[in-house]
N, C-alpha and C. Protein backbone atom coordinates (compact mmCIF):
# COMPACT_ATOMS: atom_id res chain seq x y z
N UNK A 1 -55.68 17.63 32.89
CA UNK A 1 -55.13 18.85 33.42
C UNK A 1 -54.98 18.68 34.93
N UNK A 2 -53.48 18.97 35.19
CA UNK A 2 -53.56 18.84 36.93
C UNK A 2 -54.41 20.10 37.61
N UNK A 3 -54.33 19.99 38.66
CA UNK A 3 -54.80 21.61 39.73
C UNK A 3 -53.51 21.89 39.87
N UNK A 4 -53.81 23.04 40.02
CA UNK A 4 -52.88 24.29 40.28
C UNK A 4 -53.65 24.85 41.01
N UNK A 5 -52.57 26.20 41.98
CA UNK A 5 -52.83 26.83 43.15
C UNK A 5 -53.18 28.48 41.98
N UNK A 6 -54.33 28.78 42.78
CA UNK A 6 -54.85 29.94 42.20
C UNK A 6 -54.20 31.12 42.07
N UNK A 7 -54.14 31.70 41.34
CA UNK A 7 -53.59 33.02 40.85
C UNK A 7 -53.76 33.89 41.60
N UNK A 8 -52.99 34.42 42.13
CA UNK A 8 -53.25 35.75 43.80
C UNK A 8 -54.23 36.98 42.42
N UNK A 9 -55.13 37.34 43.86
CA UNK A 9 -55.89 38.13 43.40
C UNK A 9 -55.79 39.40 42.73
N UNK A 10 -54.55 40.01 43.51
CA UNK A 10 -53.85 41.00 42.56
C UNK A 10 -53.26 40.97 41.31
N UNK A 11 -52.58 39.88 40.73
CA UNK A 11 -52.06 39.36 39.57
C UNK A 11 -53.33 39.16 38.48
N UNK A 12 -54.75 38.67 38.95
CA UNK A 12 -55.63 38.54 38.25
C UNK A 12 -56.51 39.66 38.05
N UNK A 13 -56.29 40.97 38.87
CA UNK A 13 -56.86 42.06 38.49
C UNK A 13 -55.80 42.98 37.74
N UNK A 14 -54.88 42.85 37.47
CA UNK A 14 -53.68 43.31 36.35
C UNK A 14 -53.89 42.43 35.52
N UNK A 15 -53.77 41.40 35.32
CA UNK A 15 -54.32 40.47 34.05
C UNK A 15 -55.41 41.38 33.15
N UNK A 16 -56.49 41.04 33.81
CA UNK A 16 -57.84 41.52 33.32
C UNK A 16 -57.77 42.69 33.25
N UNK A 17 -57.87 43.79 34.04
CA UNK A 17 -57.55 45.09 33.74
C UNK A 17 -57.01 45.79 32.60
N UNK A 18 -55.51 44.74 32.26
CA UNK A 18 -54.48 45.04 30.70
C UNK A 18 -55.53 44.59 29.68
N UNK A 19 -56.09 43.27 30.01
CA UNK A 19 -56.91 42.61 28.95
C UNK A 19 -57.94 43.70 28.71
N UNK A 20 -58.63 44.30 29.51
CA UNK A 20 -60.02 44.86 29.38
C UNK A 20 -59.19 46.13 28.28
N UNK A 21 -58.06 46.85 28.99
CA UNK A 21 -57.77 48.42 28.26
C UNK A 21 -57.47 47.93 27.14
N UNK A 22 -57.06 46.69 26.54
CA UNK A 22 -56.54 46.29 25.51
C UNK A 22 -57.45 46.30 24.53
N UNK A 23 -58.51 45.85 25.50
CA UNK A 23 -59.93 45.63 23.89
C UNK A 23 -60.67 47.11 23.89
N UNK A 24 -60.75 47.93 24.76
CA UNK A 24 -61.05 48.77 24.75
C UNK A 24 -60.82 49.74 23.73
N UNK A 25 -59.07 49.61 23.72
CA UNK A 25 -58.72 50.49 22.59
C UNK A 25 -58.46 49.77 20.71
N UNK A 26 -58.98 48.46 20.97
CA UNK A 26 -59.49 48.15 19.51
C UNK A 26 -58.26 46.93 19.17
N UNK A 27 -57.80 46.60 20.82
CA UNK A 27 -56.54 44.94 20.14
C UNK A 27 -57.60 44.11 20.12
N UNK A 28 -57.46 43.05 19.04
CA UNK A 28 -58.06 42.12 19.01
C UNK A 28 -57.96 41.54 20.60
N UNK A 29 -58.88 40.21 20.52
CA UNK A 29 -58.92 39.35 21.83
C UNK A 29 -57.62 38.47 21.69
N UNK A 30 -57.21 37.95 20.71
CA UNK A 30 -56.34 37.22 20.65
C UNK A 30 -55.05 37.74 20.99
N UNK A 31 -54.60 39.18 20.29
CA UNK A 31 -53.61 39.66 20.73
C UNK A 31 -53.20 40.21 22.06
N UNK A 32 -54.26 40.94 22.48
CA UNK A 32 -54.90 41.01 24.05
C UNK A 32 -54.44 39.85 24.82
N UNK A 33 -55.05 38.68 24.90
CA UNK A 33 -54.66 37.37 25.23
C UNK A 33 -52.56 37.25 25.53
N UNK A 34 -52.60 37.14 24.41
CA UNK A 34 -51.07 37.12 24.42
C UNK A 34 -50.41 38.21 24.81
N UNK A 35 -50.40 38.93 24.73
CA UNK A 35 -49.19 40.14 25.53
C UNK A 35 -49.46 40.06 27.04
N UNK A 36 -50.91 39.52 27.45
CA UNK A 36 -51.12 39.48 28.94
C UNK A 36 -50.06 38.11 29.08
N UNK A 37 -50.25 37.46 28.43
CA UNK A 37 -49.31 36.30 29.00
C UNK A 37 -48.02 36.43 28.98
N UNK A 38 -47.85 37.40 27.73
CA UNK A 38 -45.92 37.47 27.97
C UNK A 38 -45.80 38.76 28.60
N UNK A 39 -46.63 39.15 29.22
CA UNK A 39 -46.38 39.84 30.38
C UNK A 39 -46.46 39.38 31.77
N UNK A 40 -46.47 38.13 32.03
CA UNK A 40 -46.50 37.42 33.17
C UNK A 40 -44.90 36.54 33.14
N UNK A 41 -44.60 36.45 34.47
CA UNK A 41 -43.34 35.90 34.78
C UNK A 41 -43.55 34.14 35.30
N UNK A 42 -44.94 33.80 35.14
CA UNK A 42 -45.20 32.37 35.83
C UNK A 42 -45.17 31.57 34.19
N UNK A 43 -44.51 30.64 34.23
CA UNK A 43 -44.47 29.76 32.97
C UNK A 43 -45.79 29.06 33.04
N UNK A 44 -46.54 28.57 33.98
CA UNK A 44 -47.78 27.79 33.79
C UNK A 44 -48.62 28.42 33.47
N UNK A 45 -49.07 29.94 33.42
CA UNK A 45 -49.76 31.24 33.34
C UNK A 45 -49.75 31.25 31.29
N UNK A 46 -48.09 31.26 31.61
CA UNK A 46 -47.57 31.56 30.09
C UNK A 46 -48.66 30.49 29.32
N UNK A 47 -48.49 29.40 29.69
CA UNK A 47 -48.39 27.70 29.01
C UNK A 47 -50.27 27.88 28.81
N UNK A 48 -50.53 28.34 30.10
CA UNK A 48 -52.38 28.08 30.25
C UNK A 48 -52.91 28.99 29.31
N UNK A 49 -52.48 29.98 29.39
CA UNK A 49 -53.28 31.11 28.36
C UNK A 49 -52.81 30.40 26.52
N UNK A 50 -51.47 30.18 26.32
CA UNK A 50 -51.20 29.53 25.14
C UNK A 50 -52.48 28.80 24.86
N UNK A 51 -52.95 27.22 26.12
CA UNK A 51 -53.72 27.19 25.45
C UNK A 51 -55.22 27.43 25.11
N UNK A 52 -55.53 28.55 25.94
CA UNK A 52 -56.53 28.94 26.17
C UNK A 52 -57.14 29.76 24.49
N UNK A 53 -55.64 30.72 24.19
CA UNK A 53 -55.66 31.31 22.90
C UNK A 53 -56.26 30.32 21.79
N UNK A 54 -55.48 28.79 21.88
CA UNK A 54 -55.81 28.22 20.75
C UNK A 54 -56.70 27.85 20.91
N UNK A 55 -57.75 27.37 22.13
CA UNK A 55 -58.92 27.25 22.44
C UNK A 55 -59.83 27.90 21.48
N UNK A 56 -59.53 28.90 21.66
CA UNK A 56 -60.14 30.59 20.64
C UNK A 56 -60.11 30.52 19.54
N UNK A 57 -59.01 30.40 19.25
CA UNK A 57 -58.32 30.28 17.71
C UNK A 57 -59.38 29.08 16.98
N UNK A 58 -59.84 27.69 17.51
CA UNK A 58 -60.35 27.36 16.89
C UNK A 58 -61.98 26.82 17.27
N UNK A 59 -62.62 28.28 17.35
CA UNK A 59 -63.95 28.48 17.44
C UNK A 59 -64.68 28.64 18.55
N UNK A 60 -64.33 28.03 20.04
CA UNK A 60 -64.57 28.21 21.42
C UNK A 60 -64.70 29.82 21.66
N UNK A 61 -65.25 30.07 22.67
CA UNK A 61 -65.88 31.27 22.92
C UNK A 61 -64.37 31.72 24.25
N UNK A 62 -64.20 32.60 24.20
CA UNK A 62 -63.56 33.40 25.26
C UNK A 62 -64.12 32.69 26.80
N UNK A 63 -65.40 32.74 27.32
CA UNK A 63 -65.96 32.36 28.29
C UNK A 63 -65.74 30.75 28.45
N UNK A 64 -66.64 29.85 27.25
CA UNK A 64 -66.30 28.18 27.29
C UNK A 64 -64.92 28.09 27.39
N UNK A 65 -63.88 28.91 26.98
CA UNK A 65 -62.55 28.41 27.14
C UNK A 65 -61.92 28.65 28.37
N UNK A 66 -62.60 30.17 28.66
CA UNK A 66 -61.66 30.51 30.27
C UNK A 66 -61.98 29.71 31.26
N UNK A 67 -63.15 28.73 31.17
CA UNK A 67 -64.08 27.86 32.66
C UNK A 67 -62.93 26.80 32.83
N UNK A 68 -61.91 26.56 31.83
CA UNK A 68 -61.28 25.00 31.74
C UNK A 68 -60.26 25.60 32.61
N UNK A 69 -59.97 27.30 33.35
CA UNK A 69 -58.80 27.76 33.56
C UNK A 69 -59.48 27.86 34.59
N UNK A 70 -59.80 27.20 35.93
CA UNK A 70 -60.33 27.84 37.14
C UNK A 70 -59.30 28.81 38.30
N UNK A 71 -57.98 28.29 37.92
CA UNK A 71 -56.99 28.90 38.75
C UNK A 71 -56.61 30.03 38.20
N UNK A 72 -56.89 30.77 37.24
CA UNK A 72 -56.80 32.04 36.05
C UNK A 72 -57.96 33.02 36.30
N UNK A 73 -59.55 31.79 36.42
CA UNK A 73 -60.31 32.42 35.58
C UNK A 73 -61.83 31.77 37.02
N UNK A 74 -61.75 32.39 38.19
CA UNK A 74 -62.78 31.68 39.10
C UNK A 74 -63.97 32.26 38.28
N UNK A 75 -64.65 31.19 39.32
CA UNK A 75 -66.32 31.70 38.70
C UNK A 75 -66.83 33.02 38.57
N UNK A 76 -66.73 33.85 39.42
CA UNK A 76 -67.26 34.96 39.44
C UNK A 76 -66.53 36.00 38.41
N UNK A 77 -65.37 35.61 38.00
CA UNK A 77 -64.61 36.39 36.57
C UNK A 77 -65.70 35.72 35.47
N UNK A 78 -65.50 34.20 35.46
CA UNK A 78 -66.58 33.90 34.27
C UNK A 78 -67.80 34.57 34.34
N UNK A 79 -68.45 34.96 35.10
CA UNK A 79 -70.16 35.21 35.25
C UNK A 79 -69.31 36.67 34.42
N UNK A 80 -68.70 37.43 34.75
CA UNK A 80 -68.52 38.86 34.54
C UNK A 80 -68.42 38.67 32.61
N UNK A 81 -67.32 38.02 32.54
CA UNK A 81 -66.81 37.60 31.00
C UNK A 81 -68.30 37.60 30.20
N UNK A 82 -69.46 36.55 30.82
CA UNK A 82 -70.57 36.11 30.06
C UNK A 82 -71.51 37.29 29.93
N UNK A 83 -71.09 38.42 30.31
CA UNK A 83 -72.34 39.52 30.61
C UNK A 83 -71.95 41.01 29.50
């Protein structure tokens, strides 16, 4: 996986925010997952969460999968995710 330049901070609190109201009101994580991504206009965003989903999809935890996304997903989102 190359580096990539981090996700502006505002884009990642609309991310999470949609994600959070999403599970809140009873979308799965997976579907959650995906509409945040095709609600983003960055194709590498699109591409990372794709495979972050299938990460999920086959047995990885939401948290072990988001750490591989540091430009998505900094540390201090993970500590939050794990709690």
């Amino acid at each position: 996986m190359r580096l990539r330049r981090a996700v502006s901070r505002p884009i990642q609190a609309e991310m999470l925010y949609n994600i959070a109201l999403m599970l809140r009101s009873g979308v799965s994580m997976i579907d959650a997952l995906q509409e945040a991504a095709a609600s983003t206009d960055s194709k590498e965003i699109k591409k990372d969460m794709s495979h972050l989903i299938i990460s999920i999809q086959g047995g990885t935890s939401f948290s072990e999968s988001a750490v591989q996304y540091p430009h998505i997903f900094p540390k201090s989102i993970i500590h939050l995710i794990r709690i």
